[in-house]
ModelCIF file with pLDDT and N, C-alpha, C, O atoms, coordinates in Angstrom:
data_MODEL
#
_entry.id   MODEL 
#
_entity.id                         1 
_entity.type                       polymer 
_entity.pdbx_number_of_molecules   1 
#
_entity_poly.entity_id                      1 
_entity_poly.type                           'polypeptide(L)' 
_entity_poly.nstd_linkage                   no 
_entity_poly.nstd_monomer                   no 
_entity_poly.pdbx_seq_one_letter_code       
;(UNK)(UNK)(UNK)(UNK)(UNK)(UNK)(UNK)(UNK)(UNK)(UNK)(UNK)(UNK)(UNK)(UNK)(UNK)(UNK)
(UNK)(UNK)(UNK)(UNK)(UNK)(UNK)(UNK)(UNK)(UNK)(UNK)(UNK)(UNK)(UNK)(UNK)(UNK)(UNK)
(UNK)(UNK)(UNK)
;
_entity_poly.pdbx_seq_one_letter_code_can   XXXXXXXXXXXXXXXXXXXXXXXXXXXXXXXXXXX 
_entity_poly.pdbx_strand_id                 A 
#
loop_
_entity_poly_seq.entity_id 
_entity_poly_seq.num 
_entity_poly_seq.mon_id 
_entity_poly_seq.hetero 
1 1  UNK n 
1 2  UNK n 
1 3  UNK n 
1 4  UNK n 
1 5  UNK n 
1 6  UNK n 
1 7  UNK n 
1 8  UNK n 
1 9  UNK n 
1 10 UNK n 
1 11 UNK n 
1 12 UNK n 
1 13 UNK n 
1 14 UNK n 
1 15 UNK n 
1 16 UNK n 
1 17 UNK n 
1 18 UNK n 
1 19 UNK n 
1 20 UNK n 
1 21 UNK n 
1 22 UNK n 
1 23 UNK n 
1 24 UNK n 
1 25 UNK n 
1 26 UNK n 
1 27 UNK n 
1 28 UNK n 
1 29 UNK n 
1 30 UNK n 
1 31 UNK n 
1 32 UNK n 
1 33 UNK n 
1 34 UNK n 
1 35 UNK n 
#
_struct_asym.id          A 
_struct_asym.entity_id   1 
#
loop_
_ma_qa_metric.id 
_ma_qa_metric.mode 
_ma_qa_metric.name 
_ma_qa_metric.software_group_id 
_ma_qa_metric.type 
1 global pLDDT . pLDDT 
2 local  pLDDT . pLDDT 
#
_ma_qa_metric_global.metric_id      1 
_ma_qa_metric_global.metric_value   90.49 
_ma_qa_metric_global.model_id       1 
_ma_qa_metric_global.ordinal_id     1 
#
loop_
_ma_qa_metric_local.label_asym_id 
_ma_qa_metric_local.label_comp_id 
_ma_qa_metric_local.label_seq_id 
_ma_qa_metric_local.metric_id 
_ma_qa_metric_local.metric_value 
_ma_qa_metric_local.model_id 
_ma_qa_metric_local.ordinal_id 
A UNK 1  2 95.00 1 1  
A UNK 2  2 93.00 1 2  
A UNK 3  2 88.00 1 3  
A UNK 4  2 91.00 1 4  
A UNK 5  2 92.00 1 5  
A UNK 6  2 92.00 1 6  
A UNK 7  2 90.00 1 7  
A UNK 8  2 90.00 1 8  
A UNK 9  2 90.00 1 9  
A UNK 10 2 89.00 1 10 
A UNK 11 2 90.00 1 11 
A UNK 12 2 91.00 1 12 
A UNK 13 2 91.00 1 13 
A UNK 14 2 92.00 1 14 
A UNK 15 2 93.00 1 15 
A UNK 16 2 92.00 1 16 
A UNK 17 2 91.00 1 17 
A UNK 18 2 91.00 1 18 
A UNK 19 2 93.00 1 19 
A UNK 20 2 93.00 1 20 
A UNK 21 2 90.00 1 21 
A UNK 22 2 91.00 1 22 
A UNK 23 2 90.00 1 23 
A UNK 24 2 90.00 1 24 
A UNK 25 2 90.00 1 25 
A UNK 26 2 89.00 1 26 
A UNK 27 2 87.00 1 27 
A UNK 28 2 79.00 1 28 
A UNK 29 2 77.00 1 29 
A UNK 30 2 90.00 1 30 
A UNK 31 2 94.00 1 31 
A UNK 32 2 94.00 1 32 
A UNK 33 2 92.00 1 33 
A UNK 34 2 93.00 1 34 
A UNK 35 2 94.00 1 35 
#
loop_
_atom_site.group_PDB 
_atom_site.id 
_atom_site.type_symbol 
_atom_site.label_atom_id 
_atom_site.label_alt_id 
_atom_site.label_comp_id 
_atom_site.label_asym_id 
_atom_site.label_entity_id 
_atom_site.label_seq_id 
_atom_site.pdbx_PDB_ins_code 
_atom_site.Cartn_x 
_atom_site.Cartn_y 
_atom_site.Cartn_z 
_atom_site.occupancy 
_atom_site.B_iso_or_equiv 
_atom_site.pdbx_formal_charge 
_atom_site.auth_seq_id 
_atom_site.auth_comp_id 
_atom_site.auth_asym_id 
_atom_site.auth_atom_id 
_atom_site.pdbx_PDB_model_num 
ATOM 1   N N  . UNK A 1 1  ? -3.481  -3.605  3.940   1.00 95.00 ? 1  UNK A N  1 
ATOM 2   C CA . UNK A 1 1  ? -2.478  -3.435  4.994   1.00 95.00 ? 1  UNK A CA 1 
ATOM 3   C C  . UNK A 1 1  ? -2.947  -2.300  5.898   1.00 95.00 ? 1  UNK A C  1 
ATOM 4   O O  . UNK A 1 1  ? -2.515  -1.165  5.700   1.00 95.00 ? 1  UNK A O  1 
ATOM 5   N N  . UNK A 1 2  ? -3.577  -2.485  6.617   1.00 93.00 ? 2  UNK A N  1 
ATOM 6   C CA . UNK A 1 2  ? -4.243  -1.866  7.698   1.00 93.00 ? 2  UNK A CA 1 
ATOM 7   C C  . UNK A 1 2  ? -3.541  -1.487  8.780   1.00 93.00 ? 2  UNK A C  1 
ATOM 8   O O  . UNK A 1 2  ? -2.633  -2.279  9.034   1.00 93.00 ? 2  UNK A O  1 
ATOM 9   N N  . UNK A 1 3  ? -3.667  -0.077  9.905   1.00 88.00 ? 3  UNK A N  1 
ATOM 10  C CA . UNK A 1 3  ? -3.125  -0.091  10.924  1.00 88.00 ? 3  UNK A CA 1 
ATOM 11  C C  . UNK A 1 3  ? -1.992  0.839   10.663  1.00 88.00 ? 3  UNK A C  1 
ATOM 12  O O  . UNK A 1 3  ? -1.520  1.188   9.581   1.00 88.00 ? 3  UNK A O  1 
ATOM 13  N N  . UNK A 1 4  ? -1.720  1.103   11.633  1.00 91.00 ? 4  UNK A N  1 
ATOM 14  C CA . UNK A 1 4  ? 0.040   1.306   11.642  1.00 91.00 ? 4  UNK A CA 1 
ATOM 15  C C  . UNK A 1 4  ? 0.766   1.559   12.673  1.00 91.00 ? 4  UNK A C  1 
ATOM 16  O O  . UNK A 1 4  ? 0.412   2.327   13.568  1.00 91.00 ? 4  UNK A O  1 
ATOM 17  N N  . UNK A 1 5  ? 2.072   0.811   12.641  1.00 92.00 ? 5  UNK A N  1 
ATOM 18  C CA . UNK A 1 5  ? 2.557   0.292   13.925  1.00 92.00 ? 5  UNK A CA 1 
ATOM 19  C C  . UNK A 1 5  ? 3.387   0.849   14.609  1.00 92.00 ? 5  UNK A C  1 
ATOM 20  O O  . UNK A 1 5  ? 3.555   0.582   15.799  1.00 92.00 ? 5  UNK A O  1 
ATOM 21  N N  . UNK A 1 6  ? 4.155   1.868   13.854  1.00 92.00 ? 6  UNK A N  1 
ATOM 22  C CA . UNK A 1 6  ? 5.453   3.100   14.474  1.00 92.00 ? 6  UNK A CA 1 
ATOM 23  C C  . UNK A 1 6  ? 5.498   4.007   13.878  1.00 92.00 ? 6  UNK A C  1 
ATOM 24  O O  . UNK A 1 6  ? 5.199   3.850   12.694  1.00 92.00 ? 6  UNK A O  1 
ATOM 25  N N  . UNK A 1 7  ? 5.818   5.191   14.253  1.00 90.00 ? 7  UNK A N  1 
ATOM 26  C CA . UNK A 1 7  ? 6.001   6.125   12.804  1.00 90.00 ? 7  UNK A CA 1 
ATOM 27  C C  . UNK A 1 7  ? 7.281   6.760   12.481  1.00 90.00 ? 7  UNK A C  1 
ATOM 28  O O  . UNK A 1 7  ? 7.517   7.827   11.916  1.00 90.00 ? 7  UNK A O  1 
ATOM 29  N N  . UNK A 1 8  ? 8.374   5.490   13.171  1.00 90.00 ? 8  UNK A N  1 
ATOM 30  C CA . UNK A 1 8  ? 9.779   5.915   12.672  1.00 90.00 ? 8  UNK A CA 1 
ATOM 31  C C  . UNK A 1 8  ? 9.842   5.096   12.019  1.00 90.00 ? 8  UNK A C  1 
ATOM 32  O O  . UNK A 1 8  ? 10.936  5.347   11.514  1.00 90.00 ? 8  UNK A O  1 
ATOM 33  N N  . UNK A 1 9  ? 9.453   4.027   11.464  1.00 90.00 ? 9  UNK A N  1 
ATOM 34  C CA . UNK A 1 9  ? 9.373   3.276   10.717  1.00 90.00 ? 9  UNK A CA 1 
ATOM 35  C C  . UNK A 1 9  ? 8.250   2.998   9.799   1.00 90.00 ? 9  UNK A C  1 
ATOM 36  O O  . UNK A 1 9  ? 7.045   3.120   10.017  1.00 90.00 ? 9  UNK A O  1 
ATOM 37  N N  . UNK A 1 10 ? 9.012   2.505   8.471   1.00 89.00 ? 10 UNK A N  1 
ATOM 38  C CA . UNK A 1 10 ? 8.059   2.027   7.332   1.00 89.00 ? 10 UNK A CA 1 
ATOM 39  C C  . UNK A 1 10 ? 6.795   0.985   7.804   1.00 89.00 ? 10 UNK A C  1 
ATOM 40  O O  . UNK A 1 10 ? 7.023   0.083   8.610   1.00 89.00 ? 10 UNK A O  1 
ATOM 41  N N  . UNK A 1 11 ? 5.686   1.160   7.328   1.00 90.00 ? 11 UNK A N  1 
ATOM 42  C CA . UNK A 1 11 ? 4.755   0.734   7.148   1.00 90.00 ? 11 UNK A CA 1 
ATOM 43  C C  . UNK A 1 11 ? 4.311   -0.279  6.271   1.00 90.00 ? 11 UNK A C  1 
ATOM 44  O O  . UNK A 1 11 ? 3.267   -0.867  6.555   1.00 90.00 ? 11 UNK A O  1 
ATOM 45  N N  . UNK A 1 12 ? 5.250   -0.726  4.741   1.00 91.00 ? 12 UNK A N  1 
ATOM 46  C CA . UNK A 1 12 ? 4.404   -1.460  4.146   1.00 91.00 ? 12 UNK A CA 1 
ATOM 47  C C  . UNK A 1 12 ? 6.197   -2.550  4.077   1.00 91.00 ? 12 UNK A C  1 
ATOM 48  O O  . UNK A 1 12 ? 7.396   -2.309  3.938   1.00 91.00 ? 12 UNK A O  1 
ATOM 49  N N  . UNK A 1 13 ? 5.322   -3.718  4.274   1.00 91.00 ? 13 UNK A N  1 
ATOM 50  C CA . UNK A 1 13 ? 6.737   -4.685  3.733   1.00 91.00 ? 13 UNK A CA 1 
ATOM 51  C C  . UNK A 1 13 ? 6.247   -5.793  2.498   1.00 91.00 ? 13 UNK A C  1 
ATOM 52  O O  . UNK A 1 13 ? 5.374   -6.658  2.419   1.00 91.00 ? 13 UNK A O  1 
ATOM 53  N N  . UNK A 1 14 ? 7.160   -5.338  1.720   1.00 92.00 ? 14 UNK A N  1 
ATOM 54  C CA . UNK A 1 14 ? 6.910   -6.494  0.304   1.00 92.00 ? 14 UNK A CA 1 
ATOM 55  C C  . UNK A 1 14 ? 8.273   -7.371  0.155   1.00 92.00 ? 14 UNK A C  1 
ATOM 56  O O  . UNK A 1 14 ? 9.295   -6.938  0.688   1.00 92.00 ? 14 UNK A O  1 
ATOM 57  N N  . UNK A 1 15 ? 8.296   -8.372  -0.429  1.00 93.00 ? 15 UNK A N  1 
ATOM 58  C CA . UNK A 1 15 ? 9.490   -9.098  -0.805  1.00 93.00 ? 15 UNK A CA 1 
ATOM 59  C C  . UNK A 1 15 ? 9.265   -8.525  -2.272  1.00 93.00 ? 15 UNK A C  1 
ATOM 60  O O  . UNK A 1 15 ? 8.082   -8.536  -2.614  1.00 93.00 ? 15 UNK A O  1 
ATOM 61  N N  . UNK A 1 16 ? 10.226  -7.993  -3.268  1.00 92.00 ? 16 UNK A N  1 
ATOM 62  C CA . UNK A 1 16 ? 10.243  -7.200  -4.854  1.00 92.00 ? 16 UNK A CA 1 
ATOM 63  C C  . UNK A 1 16 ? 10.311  -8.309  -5.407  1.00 92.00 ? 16 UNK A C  1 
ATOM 64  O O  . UNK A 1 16 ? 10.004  -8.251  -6.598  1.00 92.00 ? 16 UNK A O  1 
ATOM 65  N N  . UNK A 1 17 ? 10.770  -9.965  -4.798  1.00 91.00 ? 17 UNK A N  1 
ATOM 66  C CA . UNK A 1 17 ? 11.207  -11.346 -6.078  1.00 91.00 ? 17 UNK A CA 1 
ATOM 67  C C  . UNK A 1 17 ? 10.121  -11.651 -6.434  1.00 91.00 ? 17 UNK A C  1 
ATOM 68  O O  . UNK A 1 17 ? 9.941   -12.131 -7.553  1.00 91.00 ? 17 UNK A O  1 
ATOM 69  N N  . UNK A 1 18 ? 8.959   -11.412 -5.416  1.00 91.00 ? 18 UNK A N  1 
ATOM 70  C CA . UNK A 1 18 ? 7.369   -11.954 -5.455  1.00 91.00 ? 18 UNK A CA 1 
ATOM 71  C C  . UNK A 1 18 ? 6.322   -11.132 -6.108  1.00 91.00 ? 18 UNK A C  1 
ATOM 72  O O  . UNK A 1 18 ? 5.120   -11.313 -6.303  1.00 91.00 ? 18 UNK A O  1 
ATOM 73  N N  . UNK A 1 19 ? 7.448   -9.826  -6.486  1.00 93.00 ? 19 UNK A N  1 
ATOM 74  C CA . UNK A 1 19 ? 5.788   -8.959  -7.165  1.00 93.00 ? 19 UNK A CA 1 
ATOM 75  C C  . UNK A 1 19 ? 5.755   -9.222  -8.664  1.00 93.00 ? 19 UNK A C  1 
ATOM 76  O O  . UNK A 1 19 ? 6.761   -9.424  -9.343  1.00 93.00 ? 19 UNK A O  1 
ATOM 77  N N  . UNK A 1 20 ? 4.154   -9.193  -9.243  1.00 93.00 ? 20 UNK A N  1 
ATOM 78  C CA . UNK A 1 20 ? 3.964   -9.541  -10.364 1.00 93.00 ? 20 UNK A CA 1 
ATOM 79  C C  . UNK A 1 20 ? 3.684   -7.778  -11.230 1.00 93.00 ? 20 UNK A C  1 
ATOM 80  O O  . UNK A 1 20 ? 4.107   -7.518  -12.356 1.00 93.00 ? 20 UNK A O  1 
ATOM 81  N N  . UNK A 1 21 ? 3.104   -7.062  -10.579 1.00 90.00 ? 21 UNK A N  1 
ATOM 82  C CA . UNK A 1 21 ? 3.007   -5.460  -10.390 1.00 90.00 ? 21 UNK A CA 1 
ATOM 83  C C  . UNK A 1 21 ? 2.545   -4.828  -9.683  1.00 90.00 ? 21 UNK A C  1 
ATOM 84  O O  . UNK A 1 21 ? 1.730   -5.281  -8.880  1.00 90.00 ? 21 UNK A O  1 
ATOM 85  N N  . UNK A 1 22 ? 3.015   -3.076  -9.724  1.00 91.00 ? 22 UNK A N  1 
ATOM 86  C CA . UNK A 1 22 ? 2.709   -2.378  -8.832  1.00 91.00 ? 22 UNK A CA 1 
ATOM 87  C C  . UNK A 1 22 ? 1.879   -1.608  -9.868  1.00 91.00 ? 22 UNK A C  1 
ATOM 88  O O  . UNK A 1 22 ? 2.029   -1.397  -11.072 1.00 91.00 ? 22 UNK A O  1 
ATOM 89  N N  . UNK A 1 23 ? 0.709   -1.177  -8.733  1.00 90.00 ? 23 UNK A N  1 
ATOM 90  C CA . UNK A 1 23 ? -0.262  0.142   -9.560  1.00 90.00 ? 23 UNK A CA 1 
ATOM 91  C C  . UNK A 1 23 ? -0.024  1.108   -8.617  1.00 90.00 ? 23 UNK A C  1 
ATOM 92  O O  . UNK A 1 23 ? -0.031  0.594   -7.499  1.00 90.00 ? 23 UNK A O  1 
ATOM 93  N N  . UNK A 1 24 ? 0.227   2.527   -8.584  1.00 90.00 ? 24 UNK A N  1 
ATOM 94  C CA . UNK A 1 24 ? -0.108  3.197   -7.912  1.00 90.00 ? 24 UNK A CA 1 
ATOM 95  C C  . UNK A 1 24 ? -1.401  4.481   -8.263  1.00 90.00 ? 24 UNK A C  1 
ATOM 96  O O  . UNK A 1 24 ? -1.508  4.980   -9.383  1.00 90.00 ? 24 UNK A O  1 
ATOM 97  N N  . UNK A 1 25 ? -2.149  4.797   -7.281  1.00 90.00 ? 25 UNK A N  1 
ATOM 98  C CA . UNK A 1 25 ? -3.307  6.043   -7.941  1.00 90.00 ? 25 UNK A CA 1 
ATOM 99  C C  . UNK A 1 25 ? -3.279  7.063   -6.869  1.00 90.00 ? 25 UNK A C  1 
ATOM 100 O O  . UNK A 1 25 ? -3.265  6.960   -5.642  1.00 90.00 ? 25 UNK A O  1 
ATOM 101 N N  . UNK A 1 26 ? -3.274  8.085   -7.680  1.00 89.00 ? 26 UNK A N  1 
ATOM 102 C CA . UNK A 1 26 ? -3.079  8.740   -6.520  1.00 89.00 ? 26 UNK A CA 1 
ATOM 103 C C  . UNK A 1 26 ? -4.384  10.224  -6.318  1.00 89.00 ? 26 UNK A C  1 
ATOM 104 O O  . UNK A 1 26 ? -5.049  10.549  -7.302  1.00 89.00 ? 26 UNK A O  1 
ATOM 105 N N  . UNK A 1 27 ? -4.541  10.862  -5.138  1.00 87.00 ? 27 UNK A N  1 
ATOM 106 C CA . UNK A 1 27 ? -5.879  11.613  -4.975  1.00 87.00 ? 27 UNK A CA 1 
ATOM 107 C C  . UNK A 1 27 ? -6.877  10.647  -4.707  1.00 87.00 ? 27 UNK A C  1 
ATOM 108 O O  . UNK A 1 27 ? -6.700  9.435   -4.584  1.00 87.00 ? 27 UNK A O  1 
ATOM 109 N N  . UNK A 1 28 ? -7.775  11.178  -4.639  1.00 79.00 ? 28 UNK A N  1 
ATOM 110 C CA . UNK A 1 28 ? -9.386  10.507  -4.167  1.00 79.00 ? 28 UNK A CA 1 
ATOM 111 C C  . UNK A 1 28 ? -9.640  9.871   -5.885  1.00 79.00 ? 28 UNK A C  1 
ATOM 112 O O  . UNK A 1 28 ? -9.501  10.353  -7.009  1.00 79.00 ? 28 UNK A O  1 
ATOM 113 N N  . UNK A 1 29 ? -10.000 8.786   -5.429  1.00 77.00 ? 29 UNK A N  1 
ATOM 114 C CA . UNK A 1 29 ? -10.806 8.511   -6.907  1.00 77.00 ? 29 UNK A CA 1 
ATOM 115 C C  . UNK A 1 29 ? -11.917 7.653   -6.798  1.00 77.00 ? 29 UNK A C  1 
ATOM 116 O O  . UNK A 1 29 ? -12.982 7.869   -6.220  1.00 77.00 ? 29 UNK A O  1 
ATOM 117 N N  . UNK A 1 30 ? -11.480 6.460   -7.540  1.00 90.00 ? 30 UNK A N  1 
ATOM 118 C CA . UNK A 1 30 ? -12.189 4.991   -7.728  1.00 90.00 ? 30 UNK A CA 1 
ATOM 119 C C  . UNK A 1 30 ? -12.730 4.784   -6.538  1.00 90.00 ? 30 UNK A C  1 
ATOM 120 O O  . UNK A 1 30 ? -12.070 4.805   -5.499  1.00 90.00 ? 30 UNK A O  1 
ATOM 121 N N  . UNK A 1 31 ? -14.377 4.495   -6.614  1.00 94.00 ? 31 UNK A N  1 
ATOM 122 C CA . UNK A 1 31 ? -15.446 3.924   -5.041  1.00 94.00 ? 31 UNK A CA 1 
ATOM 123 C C  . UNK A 1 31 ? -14.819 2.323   -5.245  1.00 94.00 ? 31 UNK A C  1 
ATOM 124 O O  . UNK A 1 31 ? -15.099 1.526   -4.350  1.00 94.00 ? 31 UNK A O  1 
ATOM 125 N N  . UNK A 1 32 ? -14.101 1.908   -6.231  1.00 94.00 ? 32 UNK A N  1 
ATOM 126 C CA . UNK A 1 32 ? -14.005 0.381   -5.602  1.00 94.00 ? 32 UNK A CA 1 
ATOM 127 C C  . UNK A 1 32 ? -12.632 0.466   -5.246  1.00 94.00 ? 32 UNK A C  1 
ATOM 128 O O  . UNK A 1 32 ? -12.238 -0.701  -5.243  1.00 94.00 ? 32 UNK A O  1 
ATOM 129 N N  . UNK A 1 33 ? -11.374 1.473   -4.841  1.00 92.00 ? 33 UNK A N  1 
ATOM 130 C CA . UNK A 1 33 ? -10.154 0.937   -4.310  1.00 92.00 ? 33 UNK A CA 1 
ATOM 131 C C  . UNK A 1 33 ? -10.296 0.879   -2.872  1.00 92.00 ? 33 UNK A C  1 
ATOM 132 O O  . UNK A 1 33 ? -9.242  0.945   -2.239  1.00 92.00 ? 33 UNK A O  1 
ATOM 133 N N  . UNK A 1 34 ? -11.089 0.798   -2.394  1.00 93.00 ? 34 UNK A N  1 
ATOM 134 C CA . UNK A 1 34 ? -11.219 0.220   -0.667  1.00 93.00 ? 34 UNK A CA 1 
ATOM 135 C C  . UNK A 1 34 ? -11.260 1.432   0.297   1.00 93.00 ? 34 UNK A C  1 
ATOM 136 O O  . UNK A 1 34 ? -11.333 2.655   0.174   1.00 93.00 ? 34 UNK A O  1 
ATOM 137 N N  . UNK A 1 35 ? -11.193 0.694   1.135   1.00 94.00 ? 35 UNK A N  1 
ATOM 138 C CA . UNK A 1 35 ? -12.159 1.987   2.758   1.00 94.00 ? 35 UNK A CA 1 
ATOM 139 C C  . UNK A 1 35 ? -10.706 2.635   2.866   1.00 94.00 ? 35 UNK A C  1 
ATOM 140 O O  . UNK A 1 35 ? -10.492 3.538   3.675   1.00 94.00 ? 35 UNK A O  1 
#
């Protein structure tokens, strides 16, 4: 989810009926969680 489009407003939109899980990581880490 790239970009971002306002900054009075949220940035990420999920529907919660459709998630299977959430990971969160947090700090610098893992070279494979993306650019």
């Amino acid at each position: 989810q790239a970009g971002y489009l306002y900054h009075h407003q949220g940035r990420v939109n999920v529907e919660p009926e459709l998630i299977k899980n959430v990971v969160v990581k947090a700090g610098a880490g893992n070279a494979a969680d993306g650019a």
